[in-house]
C-alpha atoms as a PDB file:
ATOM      1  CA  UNK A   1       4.293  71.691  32.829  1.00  0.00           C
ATOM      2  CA  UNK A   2       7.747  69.872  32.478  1.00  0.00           C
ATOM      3  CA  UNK A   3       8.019  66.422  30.327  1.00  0.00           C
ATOM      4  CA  UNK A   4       9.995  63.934  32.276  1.00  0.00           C
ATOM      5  CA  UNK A   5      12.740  62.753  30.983  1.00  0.00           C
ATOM      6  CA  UNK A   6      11.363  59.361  30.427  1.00  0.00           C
ATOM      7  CA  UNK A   7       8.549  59.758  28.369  1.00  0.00           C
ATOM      8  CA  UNK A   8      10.956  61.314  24.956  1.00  0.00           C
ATOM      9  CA  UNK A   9      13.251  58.087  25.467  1.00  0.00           C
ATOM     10  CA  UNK A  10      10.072  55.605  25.577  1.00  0.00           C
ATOM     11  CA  UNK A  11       8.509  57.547  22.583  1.00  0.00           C
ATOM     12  CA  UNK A  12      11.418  57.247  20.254  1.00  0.00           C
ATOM     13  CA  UNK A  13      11.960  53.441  21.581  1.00  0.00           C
ATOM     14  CA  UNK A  14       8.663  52.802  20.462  1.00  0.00           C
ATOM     15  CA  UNK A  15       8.598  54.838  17.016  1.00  0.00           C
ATOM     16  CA  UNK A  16      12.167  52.576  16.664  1.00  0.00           C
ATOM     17  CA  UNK A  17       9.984  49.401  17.153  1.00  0.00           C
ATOM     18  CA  UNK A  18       7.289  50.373  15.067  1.00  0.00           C
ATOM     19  CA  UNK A  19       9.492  51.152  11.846  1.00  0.00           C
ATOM     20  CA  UNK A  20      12.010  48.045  11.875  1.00  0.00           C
ATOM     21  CA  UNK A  21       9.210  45.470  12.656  1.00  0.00           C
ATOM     22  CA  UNK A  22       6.789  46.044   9.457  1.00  0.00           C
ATOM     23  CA  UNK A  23       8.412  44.096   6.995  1.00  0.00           C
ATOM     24  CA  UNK A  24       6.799  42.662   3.958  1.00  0.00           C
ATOM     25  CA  UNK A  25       3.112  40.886   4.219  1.00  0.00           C
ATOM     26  CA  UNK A  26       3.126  36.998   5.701  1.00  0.00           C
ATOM     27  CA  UNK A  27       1.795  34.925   3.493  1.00  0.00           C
ATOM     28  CA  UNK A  28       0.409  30.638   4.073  1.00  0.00           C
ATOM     29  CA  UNK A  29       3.145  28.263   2.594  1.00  0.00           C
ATOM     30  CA  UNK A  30       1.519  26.292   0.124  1.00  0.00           C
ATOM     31  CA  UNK A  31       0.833  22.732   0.833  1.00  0.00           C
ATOM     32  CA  UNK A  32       3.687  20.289   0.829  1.00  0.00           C
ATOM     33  CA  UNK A  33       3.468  16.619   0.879  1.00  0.00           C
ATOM     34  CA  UNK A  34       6.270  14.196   2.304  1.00  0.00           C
ATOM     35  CA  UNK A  35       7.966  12.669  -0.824  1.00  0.00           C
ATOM     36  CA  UNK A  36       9.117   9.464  -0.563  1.00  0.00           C
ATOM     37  CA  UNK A  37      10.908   7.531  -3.125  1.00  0.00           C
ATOM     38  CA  UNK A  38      11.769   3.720  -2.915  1.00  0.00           C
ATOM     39  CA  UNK A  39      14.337   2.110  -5.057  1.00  0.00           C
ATOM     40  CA  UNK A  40      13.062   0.669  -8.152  1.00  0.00           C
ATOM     41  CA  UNK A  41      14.037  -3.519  -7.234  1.00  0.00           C
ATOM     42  CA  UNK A  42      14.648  -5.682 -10.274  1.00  0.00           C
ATOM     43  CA  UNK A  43      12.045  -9.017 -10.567  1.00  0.00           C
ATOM     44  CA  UNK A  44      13.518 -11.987 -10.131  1.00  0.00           C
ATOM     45  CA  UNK A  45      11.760 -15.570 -10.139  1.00  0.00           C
ATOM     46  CA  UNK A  46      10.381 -17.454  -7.066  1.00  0.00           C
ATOM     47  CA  UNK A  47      10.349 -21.478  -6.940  1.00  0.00           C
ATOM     48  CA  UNK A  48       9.499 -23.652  -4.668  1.00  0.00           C
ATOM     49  CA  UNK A  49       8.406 -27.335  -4.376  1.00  0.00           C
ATOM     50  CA  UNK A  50       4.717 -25.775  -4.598  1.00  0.00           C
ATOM     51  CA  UNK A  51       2.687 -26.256  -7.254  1.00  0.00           C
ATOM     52  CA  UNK A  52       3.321 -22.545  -8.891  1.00  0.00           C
ATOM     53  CA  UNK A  53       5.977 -19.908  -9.400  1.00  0.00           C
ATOM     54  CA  UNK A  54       6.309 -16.086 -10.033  1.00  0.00           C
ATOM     55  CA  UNK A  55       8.338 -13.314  -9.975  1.00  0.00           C
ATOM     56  CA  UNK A  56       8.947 -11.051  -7.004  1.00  0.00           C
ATOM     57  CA  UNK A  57      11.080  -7.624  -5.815  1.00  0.00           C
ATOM     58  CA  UNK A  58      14.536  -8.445  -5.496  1.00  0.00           C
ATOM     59  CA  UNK A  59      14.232  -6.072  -2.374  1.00  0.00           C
ATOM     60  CA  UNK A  60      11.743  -7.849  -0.739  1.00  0.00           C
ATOM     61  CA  UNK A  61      12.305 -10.976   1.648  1.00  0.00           C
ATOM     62  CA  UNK A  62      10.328 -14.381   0.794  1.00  0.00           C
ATOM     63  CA  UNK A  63       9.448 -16.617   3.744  1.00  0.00           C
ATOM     64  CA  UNK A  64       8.044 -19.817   3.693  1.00  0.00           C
ATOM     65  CA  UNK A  65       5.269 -20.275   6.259  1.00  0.00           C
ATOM     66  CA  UNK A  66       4.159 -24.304   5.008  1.00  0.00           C
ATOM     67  CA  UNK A  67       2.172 -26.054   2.747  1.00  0.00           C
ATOM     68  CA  UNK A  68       3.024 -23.064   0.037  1.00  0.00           C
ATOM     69  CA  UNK A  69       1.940 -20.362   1.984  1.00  0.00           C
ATOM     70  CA  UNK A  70       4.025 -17.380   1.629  1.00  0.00           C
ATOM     71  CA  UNK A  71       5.029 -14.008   2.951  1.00  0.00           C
ATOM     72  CA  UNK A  72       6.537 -11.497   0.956  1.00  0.00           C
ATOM     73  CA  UNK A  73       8.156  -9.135   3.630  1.00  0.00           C
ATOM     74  CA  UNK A  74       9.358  -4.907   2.930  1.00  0.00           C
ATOM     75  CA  UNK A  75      10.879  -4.396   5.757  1.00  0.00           C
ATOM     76  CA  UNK A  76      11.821  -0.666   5.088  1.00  0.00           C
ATOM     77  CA  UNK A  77       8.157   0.094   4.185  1.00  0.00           C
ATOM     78  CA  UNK A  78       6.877  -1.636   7.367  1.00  0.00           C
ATOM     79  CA  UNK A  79       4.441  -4.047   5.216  1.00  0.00           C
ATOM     80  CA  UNK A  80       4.304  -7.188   4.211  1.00  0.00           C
ATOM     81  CA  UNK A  81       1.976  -9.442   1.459  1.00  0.00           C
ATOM     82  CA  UNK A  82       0.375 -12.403   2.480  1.00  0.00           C
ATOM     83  CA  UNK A  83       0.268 -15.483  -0.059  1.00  0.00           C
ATOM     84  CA  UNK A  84      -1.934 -18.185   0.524  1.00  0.00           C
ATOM     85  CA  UNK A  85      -2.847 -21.382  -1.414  1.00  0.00           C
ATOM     86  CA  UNK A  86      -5.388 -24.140  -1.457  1.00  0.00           C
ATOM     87  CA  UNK A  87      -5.976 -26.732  -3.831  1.00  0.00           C
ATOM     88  CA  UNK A  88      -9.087 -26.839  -5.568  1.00  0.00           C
ATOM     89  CA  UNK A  89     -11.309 -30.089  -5.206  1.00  0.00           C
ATOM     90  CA  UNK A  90     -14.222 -31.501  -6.393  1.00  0.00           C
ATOM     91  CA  UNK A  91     -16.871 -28.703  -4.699  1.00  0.00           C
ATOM     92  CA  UNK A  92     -14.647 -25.962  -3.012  1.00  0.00           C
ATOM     93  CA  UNK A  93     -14.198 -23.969  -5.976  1.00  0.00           C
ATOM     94  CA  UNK A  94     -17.027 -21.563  -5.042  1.00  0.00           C
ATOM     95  CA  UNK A  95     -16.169 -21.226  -1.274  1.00  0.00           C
ATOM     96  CA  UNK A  96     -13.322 -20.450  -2.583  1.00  0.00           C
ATOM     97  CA  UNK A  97     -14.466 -17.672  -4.398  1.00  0.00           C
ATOM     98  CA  UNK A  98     -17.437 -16.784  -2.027  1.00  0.00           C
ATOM     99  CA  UNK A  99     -13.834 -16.784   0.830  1.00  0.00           C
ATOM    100  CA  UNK A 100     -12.342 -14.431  -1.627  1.00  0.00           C
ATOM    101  CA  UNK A 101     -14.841 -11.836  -2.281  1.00  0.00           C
ATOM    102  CA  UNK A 102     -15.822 -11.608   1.636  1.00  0.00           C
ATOM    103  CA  UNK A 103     -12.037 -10.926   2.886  1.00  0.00           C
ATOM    104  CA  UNK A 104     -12.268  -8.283   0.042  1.00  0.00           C
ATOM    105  CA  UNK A 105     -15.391  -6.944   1.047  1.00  0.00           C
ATOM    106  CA  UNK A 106     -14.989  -7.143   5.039  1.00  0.00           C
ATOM    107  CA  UNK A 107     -13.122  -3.814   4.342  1.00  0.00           C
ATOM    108  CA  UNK A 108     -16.209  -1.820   3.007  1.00  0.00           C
ATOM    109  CA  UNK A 109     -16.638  -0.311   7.172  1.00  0.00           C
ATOM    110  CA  UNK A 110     -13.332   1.771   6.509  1.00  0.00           C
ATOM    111  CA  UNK A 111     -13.039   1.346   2.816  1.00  0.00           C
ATOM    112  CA  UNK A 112     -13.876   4.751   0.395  1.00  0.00           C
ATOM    113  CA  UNK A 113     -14.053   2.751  -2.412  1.00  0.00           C
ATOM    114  CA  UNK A 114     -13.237  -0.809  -3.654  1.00  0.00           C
ATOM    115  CA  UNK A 115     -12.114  -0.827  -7.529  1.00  0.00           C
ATOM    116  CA  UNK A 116     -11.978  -4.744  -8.530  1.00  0.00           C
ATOM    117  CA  UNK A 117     -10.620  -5.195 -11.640  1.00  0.00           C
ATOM    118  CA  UNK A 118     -10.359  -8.488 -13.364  1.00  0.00           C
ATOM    119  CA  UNK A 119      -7.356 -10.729 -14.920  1.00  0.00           C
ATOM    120  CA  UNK A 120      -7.605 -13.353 -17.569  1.00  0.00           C
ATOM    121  CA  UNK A 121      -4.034 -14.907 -18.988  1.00  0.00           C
ATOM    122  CA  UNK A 122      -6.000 -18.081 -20.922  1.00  0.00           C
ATOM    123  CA  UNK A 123      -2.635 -18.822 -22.612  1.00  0.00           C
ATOM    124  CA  UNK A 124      -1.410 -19.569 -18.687  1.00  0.00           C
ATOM    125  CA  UNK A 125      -4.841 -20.657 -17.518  1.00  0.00           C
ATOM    126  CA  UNK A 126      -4.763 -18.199 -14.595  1.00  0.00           C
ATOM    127  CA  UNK A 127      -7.974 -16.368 -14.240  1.00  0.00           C
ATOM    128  CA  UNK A 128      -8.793 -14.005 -11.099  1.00  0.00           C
ATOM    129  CA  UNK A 129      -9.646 -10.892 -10.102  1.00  0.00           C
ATOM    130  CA  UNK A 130      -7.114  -7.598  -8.455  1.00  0.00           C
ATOM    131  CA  UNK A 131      -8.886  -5.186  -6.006  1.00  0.00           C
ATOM    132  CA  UNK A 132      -7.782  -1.844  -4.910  1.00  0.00           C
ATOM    133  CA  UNK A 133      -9.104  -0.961  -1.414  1.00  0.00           C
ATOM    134  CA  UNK A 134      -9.370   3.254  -1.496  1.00  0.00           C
ATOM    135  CA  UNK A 135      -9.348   4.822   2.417  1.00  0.00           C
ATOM    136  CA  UNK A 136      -8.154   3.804   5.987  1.00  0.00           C
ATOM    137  CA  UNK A 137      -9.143   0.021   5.520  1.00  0.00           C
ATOM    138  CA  UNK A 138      -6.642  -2.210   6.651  1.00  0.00           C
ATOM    139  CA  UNK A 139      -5.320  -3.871   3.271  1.00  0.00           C
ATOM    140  CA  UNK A 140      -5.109  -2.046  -0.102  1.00  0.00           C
ATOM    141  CA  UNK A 141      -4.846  -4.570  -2.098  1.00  0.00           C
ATOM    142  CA  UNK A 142      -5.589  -8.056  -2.755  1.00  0.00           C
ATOM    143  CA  UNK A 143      -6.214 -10.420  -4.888  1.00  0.00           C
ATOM    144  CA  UNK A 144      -7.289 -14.242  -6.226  1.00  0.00           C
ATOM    145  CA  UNK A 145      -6.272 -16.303  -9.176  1.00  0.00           C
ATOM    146  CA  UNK A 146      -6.877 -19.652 -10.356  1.00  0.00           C
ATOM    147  CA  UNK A 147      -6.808 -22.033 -13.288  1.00  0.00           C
ATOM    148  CA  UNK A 148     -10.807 -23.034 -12.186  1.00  0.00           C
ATOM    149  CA  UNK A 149      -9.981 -26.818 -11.976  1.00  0.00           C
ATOM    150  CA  UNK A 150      -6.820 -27.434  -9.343  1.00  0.00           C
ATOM    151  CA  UNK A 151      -5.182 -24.510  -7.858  1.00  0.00           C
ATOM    152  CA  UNK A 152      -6.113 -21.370  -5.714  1.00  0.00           C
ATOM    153  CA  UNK A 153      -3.947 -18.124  -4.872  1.00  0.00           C
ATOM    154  CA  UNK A 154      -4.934 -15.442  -2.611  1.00  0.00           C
ATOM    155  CA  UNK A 155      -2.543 -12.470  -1.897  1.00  0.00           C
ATOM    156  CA  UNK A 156      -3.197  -9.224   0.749  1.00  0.00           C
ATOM    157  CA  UNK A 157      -1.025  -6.702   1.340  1.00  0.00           C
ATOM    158  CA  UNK A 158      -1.159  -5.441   5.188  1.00  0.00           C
ATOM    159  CA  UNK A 159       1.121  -2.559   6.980  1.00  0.00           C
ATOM    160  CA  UNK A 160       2.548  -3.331  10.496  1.00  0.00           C
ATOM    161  CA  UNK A 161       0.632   0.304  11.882  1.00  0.00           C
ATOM    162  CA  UNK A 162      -2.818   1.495  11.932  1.00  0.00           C
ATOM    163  CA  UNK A 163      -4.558   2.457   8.358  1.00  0.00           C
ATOM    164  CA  UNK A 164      -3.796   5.908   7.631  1.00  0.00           C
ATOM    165  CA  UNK A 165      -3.744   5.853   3.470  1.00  0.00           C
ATOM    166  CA  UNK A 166      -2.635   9.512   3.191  1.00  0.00           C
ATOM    167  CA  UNK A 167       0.864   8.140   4.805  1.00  0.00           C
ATOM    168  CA  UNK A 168       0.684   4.610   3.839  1.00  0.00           C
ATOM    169  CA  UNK A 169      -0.114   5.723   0.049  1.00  0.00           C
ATOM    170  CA  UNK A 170       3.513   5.629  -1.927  1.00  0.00           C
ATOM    171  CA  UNK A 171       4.438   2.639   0.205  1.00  0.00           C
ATOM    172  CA  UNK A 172       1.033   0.876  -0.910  1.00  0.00           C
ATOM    173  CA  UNK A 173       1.271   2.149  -4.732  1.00  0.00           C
ATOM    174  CA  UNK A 174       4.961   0.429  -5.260  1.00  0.00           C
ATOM    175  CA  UNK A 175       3.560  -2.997  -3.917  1.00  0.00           C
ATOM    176  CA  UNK A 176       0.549  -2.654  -5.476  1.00  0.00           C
ATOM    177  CA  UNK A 177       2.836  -2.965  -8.541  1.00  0.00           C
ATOM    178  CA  UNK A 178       4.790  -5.472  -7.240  1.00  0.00           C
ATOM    179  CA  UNK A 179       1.503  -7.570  -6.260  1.00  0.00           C
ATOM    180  CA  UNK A 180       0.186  -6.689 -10.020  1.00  0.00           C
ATOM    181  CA  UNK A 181       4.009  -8.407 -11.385  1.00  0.00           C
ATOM    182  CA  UNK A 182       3.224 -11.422  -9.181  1.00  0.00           C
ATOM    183  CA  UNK A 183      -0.448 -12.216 -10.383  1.00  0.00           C
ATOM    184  CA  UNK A 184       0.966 -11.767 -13.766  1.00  0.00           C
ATOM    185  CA  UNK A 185       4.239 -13.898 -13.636  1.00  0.00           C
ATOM    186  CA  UNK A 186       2.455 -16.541 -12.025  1.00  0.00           C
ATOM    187  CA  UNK A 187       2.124 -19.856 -13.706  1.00  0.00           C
ATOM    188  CA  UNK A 188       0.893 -23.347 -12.680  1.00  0.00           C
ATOM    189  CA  UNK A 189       3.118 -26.182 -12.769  1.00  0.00           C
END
């Protein structure tokens, strides 16, 4: 029986194929996580004709939305903190508070975990409490202060995009800092 010529040709194409394509063992590339760096902004001091001052990112944009409310804008980050004030009068103190906890604790449906950690300066009479919201909730930080007799100071931090902490998380640590600088720079006038 006679070979045709056809078959030797496909045989040694294939034997060709087989050698050059084993090459060494694939292996998974490890886990790599996008690294984002911001550029450290230098703290510089915020007045107003309000009834309290502090110090803020030199990289960040103050606007003035009235009657010493306050947004503290990162464009480049996409987020923006959210300064409000109220006066304390004879019997609002603890709505205030009460007002406080709940926009902290309307969170809990998406929130992992809710670390509240609170702040006492007596020698600037500015008392309050910082919380760190831990998952997809909407804000990741907040928080109150007041001297417990005429002012009031909330602050949240929001994103302009849906929660998603795992991308959202460098962005949120750097003005978590920044939101930690103003609670402690802040004094009463």
């Amino acid at each position: 029986m006679k070979i045709p010529n056809k078959i030797p040709g496909l045989l040694l194409l294939l034997t060709l194929a087989l050698l050059t394509s084993c090459k060494e063992d694939t292996l998974p590339k490890p886990q790599a996580y996008l690294r984002l760096e911001y550029p450290m902004g230098t703290y510089k001091p915020f007045e107003a004709n309000c009834p309290y001052t502090f110090g803020y990112n030199s990289l960040a944009i103050v606007k003035d939305k009235g009657n010493c409310n306050f947004t503290i804008e990162y464009p480049k980050m996409k987020a923006t903190i959210y300064l409000t004030y109220k006066p304390v009068t004879n019997n609002n103190l603890d709505s205030l508070l009460r007002d406080a906890e709940e926009l902290t604790y309307k969170h809990v449906i998406k929130a992992e975990s809710i670390d509240a950690q609170p702040y006492r300066n007596p020698g600037k009479k500015v008392y309050g409490m910082f919380s760190q919201v831990g998952g997809n909730a909407a804000t990741n930080a907040q928080f109150f202060v007041t001297d417990s007799t005429r002012h009031f100071l909330t602050a949240s931090m929001y994103f302009y995009a849906k929660p998603n902490f795992d991308s959202v998380m460098p962005a949120a640590a750097y003005i978590k800092e920044d939101m930690q600088n103003i609670m402690e720079t802040l004094k009463w006038k």
